[in-house]
Protein backbone atom coordinates (compact mmCIF):
# COMPACT_ATOMS: atom_id res chain seq x y z
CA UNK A 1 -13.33 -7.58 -12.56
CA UNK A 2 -11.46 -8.81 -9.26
CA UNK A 3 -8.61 -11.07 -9.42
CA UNK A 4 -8.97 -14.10 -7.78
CA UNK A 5 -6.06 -14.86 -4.76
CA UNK A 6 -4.25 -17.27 -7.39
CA UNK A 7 -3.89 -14.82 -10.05
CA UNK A 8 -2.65 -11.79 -7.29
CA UNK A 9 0.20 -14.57 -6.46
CA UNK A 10 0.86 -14.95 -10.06
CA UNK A 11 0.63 -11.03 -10.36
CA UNK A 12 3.24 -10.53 -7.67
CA UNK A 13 5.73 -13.17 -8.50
CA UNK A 14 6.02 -12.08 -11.87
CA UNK A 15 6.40 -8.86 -10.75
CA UNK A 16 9.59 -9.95 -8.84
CA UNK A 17 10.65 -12.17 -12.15
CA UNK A 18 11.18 -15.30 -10.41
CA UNK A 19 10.01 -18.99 -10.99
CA UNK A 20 7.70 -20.26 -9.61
CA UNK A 21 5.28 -23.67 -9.00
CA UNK A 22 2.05 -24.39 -7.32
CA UNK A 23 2.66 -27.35 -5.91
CA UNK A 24 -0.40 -27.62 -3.37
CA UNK A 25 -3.33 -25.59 -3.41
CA UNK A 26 -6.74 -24.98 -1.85
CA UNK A 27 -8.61 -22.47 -3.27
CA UNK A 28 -11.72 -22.76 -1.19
CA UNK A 29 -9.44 -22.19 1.70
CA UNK A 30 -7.58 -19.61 -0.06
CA UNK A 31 -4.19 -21.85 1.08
CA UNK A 32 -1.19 -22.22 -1.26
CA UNK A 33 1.84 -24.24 -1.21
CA UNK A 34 4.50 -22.50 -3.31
CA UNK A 35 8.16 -23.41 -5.25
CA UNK A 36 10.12 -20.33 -5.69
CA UNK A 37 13.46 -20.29 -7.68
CA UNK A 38 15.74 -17.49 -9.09
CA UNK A 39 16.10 -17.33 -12.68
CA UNK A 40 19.98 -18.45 -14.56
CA UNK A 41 22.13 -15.31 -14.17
CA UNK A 42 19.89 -14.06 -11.28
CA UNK A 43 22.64 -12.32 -8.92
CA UNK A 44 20.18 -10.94 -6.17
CA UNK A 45 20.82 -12.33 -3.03
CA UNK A 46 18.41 -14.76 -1.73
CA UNK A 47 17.24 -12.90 1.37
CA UNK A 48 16.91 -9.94 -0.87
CA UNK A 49 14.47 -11.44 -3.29
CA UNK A 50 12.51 -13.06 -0.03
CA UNK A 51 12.01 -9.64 1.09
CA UNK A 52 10.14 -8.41 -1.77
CA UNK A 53 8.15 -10.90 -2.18
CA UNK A 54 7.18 -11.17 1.69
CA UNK A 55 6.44 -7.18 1.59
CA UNK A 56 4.29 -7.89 -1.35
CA UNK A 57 2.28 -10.42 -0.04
CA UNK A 58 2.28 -8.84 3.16
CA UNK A 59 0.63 -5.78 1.47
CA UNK A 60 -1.76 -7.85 0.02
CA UNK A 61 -2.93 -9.14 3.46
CA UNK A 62 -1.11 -12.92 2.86
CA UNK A 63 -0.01 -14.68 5.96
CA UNK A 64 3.73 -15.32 4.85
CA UNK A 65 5.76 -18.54 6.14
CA UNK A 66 9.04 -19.13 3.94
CA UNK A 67 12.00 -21.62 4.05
CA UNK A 68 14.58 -20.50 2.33
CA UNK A 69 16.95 -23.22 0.61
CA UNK A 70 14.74 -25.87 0.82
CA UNK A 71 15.57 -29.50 -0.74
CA UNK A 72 16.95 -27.92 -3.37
CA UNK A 73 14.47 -24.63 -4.09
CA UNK A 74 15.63 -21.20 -3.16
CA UNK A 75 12.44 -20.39 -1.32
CA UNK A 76 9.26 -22.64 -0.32
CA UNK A 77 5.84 -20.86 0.71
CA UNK A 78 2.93 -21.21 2.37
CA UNK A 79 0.64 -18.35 2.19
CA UNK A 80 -3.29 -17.94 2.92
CA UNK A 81 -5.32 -14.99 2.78
């Protein structure tokens, strides 16, 4: 069974054990507004994390467009496929 594009963004930001929110969504469109956030005690370096998670999505054949410290969140995403 294929994944659907919500669960391969799931897939891939667990993978890079961060926390995350869907905070706007269009799954027709296959457009998603993401909340990204290190966990407590995460000592990566922001641009560091943002890198593997844009190669991942990249890989994946995700349009990538980030903001990193944003209002508050360590990384805000849109992505679309």
């Amino acid at each position: 069974m294929e994944m659907t594009e919500r669960q391969l963004i799931q897939e891939i930001l667990n993978t890079v054990d961060v926390i995350y929110k869907f905070v706007n969504t269009d799954d027709d469109k296959k457009e998603y507004e993401i909340i990204i956030n290190r966990q407590d005690g995460d000592k990566r370096p922001l641009e560091e994390i943002n890198q593997e998670i844009k190669h991942y999505f990249t890989d994946a054949d995700f349009s990538y467009d980030e903001k990193l410290n944003d209002n508050g969140d360590d990384i805000h995403v849109d992505v679309k496929r």
